[in-house]
Each structure stands twice: as C-alpha cells, then as structure tokens.
PDB file of N, CA and C in Angstrom:
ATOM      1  N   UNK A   1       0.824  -1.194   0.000  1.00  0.00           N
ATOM      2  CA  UNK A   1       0.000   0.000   0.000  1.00  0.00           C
ATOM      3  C   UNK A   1       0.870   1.261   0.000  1.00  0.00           C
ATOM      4  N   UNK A   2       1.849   0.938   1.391  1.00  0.00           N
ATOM      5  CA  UNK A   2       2.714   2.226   0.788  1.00  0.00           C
ATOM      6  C   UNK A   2       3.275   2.815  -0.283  1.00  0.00           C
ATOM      7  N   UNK A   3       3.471   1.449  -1.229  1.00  0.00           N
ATOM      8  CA  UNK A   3       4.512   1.676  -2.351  1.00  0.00           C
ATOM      9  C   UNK A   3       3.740   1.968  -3.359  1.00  0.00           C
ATOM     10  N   UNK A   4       2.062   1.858  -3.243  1.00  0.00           N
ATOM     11  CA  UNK A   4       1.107   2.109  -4.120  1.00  0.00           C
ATOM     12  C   UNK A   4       1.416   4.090  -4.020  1.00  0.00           C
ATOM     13  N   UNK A   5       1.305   4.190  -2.595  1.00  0.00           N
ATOM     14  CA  UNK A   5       0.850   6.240  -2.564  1.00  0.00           C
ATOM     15  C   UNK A   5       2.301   6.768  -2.436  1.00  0.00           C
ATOM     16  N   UNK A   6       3.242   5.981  -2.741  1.00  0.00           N
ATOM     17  CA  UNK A   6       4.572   6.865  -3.490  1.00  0.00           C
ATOM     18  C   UNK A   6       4.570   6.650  -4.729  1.00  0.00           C
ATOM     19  N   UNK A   7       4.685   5.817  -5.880  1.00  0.00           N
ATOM     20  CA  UNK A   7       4.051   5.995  -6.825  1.00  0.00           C
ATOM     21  C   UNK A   7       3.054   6.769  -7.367  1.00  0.00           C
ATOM     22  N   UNK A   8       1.813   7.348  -6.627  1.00  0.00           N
ATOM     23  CA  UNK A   8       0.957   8.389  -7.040  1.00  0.00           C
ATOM     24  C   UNK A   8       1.469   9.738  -6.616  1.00  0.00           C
ATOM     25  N   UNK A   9       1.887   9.592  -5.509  1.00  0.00           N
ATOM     26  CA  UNK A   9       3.055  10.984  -5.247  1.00  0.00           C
ATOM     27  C   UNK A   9       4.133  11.450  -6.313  1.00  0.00           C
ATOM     28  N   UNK A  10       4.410  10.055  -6.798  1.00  0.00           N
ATOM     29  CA  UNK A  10       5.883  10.777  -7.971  1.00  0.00           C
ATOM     30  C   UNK A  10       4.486  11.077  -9.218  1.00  0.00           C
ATOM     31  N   UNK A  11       3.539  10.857  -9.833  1.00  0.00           N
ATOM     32  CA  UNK A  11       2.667  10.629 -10.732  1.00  0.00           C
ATOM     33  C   UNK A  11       2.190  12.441 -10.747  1.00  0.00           C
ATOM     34  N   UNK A  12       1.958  12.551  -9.049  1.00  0.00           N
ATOM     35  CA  UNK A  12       1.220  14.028  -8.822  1.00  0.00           C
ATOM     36  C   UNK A  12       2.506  15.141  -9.282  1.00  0.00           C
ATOM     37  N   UNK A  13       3.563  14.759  -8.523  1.00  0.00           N
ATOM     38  CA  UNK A  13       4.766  15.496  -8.992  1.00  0.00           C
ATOM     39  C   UNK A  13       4.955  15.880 -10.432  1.00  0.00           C
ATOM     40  N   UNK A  14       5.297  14.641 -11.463  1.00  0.00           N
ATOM     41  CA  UNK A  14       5.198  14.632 -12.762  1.00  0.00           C
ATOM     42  C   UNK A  14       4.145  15.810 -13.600  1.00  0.00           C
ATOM     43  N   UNK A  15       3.147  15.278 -12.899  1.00  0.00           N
ATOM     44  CA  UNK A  15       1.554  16.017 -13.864  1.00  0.00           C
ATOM     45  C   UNK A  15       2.127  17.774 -12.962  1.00  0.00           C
ATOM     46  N   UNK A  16       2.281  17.945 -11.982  1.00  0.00           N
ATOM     47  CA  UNK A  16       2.769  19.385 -11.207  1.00  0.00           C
ATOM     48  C   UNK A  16       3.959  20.184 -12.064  1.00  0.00           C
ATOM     49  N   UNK A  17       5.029  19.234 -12.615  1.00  0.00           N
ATOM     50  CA  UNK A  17       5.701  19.858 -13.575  1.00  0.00           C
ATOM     51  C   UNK A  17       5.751  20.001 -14.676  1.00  0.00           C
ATOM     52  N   UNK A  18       4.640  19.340 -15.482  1.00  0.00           N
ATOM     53  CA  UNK A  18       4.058  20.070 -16.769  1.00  0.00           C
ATOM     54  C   UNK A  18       3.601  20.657 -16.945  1.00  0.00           C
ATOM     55  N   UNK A  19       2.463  20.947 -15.565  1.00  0.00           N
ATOM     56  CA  UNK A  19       1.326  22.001 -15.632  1.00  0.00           C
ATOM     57  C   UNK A  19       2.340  23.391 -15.726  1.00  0.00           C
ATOM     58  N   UNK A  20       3.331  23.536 -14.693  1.00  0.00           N
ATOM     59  CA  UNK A  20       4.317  24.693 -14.846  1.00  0.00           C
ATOM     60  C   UNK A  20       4.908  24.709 -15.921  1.00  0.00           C
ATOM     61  N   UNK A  21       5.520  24.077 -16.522  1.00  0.00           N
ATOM     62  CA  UNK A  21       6.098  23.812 -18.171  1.00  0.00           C
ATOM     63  C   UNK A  21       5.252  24.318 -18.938  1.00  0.00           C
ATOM     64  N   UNK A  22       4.199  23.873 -19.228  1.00  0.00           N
ATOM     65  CA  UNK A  22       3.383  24.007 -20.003  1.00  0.00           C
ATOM     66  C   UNK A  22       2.763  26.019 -19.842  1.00  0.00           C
ATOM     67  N   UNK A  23       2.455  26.284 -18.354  1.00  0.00           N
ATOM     68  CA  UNK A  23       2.747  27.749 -18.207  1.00  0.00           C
ATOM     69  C   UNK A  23       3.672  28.039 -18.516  1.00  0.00           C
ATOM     70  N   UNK A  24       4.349  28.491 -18.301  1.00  0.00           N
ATOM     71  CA  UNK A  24       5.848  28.781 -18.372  1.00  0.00           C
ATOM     72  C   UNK A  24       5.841  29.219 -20.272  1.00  0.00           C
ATOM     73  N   UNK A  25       5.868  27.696 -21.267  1.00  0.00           N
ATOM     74  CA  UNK A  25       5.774  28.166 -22.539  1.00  0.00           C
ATOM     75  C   UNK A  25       4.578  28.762 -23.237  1.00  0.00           C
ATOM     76  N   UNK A  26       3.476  28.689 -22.517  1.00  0.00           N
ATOM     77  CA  UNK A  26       2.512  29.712 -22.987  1.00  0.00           C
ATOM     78  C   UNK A  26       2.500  31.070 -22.548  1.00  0.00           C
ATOM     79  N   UNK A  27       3.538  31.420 -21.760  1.00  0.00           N
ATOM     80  CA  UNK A  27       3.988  33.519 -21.526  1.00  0.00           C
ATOM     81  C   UNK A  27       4.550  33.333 -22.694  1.00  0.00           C
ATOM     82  N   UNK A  28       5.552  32.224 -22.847  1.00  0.00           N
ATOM     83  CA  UNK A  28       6.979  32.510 -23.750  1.00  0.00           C
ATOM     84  C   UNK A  28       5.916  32.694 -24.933  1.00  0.00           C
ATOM     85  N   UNK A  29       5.295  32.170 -25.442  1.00  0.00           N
ATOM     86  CA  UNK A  29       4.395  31.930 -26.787  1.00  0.00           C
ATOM     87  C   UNK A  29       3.665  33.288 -26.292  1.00  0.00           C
ATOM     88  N   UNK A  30       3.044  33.636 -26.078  1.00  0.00           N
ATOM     89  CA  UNK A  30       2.141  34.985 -25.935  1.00  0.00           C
ATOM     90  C   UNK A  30       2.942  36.103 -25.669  1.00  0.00           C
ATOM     91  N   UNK A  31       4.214  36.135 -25.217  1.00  0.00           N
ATOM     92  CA  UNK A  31       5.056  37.925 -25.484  1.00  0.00           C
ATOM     93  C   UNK A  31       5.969  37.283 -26.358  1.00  0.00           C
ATOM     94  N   UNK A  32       5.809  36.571 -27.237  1.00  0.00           N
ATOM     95  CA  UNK A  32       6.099  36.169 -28.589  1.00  0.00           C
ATOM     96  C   UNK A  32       8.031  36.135 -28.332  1.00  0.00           C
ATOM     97  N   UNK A  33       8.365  35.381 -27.161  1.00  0.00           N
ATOM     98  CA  UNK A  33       9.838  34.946 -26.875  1.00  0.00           C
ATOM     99  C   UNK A  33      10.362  34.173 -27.970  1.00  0.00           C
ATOM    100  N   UNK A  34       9.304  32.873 -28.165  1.00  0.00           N
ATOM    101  CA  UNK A  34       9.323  31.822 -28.970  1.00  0.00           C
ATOM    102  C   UNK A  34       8.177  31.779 -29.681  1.00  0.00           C
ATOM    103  N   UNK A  35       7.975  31.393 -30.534  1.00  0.00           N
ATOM    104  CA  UNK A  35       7.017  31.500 -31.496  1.00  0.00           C
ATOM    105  C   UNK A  35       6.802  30.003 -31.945  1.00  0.00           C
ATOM    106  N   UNK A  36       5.413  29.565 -32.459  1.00  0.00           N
ATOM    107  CA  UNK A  36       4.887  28.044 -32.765  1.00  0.00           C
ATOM    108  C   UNK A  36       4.744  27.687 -34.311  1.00  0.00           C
ATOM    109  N   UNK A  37       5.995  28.545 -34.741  1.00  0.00           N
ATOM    110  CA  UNK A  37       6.346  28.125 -36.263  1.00  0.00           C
ATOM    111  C   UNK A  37       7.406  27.134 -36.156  1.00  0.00           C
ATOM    112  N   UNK A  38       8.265  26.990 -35.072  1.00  0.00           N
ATOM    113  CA  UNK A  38       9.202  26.376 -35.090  1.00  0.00           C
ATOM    114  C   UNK A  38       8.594  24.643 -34.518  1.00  0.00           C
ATOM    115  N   UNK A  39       8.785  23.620 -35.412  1.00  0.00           N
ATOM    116  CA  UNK A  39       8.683  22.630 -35.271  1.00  0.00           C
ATOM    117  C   UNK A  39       8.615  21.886 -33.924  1.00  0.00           C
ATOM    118  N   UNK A  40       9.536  22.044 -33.205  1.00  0.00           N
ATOM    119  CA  UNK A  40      10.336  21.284 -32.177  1.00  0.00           C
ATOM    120  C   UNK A  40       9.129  22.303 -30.993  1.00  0.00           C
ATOM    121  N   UNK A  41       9.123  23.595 -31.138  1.00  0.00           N
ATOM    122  CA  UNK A  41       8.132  24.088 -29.862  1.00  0.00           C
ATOM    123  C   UNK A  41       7.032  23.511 -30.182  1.00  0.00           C
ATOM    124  N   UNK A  42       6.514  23.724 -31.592  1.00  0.00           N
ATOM    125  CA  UNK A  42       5.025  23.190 -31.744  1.00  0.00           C
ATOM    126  C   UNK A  42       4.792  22.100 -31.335  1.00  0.00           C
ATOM    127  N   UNK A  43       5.486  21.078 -31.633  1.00  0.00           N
ATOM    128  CA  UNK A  43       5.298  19.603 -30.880  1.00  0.00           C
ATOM    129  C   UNK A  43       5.273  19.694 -29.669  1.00  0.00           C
ATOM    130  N   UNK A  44       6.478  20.393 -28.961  1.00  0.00           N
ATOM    131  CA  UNK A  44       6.134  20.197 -27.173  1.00  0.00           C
ATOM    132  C   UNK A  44       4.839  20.766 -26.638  1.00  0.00           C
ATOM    133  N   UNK A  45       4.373  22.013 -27.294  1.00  0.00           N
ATOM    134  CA  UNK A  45       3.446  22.500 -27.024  1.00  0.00           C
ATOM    135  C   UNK A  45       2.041  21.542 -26.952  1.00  0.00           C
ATOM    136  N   UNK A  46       2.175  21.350 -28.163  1.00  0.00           N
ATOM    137  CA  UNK A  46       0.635  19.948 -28.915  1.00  0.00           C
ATOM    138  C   UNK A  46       0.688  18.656 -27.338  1.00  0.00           C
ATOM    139  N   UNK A  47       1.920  18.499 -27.357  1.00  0.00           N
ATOM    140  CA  UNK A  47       2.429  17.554 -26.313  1.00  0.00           C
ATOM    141  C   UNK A  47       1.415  17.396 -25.157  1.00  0.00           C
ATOM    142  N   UNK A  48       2.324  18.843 -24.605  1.00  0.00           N
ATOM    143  CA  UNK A  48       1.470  19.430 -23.216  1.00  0.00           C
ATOM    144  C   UNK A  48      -0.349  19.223 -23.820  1.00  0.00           C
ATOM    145  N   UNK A  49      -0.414  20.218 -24.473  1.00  0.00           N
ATOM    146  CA  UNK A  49      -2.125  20.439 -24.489  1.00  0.00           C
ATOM    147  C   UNK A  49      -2.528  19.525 -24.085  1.00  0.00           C
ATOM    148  N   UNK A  50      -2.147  18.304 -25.079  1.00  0.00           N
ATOM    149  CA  UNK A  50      -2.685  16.572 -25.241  1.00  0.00           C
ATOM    150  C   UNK A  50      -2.593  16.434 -23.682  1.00  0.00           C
ATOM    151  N   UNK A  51      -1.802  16.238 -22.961  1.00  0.00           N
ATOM    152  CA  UNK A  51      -1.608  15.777 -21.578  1.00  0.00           C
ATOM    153  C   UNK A  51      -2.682  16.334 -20.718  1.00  0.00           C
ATOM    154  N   UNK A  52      -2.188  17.401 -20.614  1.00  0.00           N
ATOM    155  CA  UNK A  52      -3.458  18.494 -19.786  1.00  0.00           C
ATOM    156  C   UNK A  52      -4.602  18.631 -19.743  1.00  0.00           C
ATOM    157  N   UNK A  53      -5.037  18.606 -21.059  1.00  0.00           N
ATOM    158  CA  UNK A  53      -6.311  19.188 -21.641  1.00  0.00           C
ATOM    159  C   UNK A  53      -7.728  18.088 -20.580  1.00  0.00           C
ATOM    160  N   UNK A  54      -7.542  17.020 -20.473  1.00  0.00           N
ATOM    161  CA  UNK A  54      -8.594  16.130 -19.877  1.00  0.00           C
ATOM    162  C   UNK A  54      -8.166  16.591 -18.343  1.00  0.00           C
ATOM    163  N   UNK A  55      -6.943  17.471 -17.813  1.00  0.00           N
ATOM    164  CA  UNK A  55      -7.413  17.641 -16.420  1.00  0.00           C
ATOM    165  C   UNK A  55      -8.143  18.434 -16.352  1.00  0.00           C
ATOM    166  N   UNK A  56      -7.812  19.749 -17.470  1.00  0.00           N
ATOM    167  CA  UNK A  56      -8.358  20.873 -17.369  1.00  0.00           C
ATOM    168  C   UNK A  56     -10.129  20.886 -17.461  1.00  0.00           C
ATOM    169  N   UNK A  57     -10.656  20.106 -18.656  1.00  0.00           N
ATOM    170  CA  UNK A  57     -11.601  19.985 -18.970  1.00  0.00           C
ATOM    171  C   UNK A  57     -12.762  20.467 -18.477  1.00  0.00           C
ATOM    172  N   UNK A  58     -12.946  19.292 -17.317  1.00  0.00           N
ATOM    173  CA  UNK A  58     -13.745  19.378 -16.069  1.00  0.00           C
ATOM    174  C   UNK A  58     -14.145  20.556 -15.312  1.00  0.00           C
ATOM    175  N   UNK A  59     -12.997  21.465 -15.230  1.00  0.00           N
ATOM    176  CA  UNK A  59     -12.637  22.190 -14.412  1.00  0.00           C
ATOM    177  C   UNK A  59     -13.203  23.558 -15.185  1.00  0.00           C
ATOM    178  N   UNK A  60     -12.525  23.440 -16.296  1.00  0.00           N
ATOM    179  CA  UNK A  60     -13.437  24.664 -17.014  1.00  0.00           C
ATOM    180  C   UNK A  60     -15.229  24.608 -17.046  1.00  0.00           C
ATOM    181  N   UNK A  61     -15.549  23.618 -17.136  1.00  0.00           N
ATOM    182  CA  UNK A  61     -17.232  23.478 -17.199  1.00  0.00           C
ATOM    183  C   UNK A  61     -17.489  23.982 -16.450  1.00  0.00           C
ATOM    184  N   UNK A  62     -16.820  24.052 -14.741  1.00  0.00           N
ATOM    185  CA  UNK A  62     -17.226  24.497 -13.664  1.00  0.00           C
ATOM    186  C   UNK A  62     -17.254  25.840 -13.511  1.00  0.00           C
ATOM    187  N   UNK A  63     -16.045  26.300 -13.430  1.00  0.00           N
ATOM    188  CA  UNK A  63     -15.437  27.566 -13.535  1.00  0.00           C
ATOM    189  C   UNK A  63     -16.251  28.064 -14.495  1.00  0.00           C
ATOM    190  N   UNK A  64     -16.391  29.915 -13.890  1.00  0.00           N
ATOM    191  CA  UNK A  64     -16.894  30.374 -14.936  1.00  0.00           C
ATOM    192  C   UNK A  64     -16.011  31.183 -15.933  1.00  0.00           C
ATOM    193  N   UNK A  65     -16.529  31.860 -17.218  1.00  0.00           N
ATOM    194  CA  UNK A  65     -15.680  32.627 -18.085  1.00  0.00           C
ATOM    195  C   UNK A  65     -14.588  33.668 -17.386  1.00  0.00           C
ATOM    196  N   UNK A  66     -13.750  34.356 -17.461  1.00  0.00           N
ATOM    197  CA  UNK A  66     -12.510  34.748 -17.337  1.00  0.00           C
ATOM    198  C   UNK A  66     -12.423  35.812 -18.819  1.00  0.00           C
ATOM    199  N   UNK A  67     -13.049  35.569 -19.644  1.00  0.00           N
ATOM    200  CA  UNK A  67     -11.861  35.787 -21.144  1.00  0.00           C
ATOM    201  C   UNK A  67     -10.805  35.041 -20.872  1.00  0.00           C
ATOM    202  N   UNK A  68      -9.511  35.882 -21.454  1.00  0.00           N
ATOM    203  CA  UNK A  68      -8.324  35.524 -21.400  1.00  0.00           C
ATOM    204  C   UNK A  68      -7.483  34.551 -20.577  1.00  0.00           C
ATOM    205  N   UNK A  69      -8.497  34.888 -19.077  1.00  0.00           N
ATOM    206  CA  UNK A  69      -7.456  34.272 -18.179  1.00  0.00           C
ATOM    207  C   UNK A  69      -7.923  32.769 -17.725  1.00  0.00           C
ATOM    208  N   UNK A  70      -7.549  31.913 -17.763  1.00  0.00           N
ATOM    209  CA  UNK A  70      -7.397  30.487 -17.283  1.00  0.00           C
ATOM    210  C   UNK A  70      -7.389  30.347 -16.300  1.00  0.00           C
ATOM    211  N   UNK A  71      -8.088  29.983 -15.193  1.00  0.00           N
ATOM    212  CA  UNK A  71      -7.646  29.431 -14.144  1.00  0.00           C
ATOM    213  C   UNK A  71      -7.759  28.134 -13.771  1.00  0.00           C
ATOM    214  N   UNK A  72      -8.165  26.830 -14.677  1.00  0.00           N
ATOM    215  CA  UNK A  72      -8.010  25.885 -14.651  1.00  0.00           C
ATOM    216  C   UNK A  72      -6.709  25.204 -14.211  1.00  0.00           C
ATOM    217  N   UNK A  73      -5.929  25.860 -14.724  1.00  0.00           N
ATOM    218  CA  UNK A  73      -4.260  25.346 -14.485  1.00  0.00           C
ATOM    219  C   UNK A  73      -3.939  24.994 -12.894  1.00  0.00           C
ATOM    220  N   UNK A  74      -4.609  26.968 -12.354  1.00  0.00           N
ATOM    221  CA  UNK A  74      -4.126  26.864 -11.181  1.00  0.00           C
ATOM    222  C   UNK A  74      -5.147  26.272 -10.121  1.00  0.00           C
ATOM    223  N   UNK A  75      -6.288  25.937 -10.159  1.00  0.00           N
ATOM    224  CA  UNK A  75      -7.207  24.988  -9.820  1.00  0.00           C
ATOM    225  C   UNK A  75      -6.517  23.476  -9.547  1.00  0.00           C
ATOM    226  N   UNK A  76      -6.113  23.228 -10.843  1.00  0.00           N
ATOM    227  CA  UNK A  76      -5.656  21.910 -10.929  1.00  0.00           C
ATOM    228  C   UNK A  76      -4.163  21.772  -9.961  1.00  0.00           C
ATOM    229  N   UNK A  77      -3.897  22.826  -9.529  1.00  0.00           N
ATOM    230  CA  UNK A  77      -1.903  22.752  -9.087  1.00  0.00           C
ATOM    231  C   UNK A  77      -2.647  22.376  -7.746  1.00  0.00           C
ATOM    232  N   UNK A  78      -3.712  23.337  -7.042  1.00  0.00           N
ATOM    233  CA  UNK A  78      -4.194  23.338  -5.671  1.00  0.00           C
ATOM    234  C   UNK A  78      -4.978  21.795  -5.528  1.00  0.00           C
ATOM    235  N   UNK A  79      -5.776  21.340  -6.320  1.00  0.00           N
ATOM    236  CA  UNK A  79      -5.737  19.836  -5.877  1.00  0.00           C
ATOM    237  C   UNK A  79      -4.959  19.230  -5.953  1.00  0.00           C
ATOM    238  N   UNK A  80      -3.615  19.383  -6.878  1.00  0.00           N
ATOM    239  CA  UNK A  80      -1.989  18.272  -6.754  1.00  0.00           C
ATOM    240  C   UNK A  80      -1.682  18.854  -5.530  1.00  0.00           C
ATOM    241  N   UNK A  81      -1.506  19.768  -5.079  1.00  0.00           N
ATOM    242  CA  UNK A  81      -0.838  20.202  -3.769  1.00  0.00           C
ATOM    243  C   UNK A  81      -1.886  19.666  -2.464  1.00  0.00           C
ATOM    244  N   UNK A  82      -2.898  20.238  -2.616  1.00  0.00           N
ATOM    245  CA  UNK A  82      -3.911  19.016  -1.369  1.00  0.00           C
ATOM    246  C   UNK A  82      -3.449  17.282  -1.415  1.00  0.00           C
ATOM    247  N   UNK A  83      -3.927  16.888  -2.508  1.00  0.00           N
ATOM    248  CA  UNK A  83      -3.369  15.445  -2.548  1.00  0.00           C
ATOM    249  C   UNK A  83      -2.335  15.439  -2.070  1.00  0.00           C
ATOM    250  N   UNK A  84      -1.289  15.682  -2.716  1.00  0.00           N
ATOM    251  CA  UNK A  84       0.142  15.455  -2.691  1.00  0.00           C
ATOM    252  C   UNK A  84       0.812  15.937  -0.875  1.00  0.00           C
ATOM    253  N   UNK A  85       0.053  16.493   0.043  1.00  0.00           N
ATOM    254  CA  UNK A  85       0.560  17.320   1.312  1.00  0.00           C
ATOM    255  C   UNK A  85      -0.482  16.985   2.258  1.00  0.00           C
ATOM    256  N   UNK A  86      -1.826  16.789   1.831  1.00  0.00           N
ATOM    257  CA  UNK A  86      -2.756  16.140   3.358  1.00  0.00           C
ATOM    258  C   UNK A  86      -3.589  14.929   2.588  1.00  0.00           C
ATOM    259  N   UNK A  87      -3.773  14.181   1.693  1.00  0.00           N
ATOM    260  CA  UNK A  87      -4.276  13.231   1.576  1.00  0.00           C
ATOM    261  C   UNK A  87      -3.559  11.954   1.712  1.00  0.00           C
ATOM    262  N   UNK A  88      -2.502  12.253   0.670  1.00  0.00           N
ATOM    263  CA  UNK A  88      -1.656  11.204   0.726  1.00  0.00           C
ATOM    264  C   UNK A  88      -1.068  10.698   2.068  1.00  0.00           C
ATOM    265  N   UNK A  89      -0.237  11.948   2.859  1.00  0.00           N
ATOM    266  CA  UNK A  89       0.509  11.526   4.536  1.00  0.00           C
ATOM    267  C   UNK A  89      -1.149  10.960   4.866  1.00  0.00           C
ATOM    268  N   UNK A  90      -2.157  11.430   4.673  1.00  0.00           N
ATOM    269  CA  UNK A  90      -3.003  11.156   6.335  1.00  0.00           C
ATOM    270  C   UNK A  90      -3.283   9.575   5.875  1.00  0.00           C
ATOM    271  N   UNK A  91      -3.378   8.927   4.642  1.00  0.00           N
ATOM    272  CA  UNK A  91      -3.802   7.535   3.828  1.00  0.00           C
ATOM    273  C   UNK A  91      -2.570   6.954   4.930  1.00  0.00           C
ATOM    274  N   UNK A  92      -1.682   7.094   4.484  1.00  0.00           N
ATOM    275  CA  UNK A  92      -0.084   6.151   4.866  1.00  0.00           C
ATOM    276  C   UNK A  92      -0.195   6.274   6.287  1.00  0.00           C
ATOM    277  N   UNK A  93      -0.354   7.599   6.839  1.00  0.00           N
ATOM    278  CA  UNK A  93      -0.475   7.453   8.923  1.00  0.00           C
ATOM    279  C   UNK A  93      -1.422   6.557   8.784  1.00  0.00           C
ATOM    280  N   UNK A  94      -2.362   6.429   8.129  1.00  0.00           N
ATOM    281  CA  UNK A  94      -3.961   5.968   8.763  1.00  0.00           C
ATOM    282  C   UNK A  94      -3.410   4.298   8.843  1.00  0.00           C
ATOM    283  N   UNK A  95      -2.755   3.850   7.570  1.00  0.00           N
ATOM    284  CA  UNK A  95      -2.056   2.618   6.887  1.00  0.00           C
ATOM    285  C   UNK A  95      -1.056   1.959   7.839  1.00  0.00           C
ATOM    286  N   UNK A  96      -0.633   2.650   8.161  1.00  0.00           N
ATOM    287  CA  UNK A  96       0.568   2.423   8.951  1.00  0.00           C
ATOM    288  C   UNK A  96       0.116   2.193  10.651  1.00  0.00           C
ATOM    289  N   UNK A  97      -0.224   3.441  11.269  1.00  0.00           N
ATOM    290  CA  UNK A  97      -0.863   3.050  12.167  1.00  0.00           C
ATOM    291  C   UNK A  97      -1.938   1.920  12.592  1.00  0.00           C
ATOM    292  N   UNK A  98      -2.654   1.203  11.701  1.00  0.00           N
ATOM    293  CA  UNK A  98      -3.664   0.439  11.714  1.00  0.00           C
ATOM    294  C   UNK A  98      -2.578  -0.929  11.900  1.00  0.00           C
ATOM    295  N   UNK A  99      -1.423  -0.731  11.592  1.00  0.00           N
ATOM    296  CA  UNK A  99      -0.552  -2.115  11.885  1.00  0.00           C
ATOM    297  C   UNK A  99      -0.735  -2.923  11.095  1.00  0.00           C
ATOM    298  N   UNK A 100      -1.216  -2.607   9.268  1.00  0.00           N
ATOM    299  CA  UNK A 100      -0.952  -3.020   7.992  1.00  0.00           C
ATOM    300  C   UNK A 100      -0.087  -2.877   7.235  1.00  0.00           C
ATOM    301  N   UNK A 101       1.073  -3.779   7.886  1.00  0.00           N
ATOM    302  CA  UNK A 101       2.825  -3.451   7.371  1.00  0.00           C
ATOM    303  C   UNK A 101       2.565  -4.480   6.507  1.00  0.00           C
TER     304      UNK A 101
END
C-alpha cells in the first residue's frame, strides 16, 4: 500500500511539472519569446495540451468565463498540492498506524 501512494506521489509530482512547463511556454508563446512556427516548440506544445487538456476539462465546465485568463491550471496545481501534502501523509499514517505493514 505504501509503495502504491509513493508511486501516485511521484505521478502528482510529474503532472505538477508540466502544468508549470506548459505555463511557463505559454507567456513565452504569448510575449512572442518563442514563437509556434518552429517545429520542435510546436510539438512540445501539442504535447502538453494533449496531456493536460482532460485535467483541465472538467474544471473549465465548472469555472466560470474569465476571457483571457485560465484558471483551470491553477485549480488543478491546488488539488496536486492538497493530494500530494494532506491526503496522501493522512492515507499512509492511517495505513501504517492500523498495523498493515
């Protein structure tokens, strides 16, 4: 069991540093640093979307309009950070303590 919720811990981590990646190259792409003519960004970019896009999804239905601004992203960082800081420890105390070694 333990080795199950470190595995989803490195999983939450992973998906936590694309979501920033993936920010990160959409400033660069919008004050036009880098631009999505170039092959190699366009793919990482398409990349990310593909990855993201089904967390985000959900989240936008909920959320209301913004225009411009997204806050799906950062929606999605605050449930990796809940999971990842009080769900996960309190699963493993609960696991552990119960004397299911």
């Amino acid at each position: 069991m333990i080795t199950l919720l470190q595995i989803i811990q490195v999983l939450l981590d992973v998906i936590w540093w694309i979501i920033v990646i993936q920010a990160v190259l959409s400033w660069l792409i919008a004050f036009n640093v880098i631009n999505t003519y170039n092959d190699l960004v366009r793919t990482i970019w398409l990349a990310l979307q593909r990855m993201t896009e089904p967390l985000y999804r959900p989240i936008r239905r909920i959320l209301p309009d913004f225009g411009a601004l997204d806050l799906s992203p950062l929606v999605v960082l605050l449930v990796i950070g809940i999971l990842s800081r009080i769900v996960i420890p309190n699963i493993a105390a609960w696991y552990l303590g119960s004397g299911a070694i």
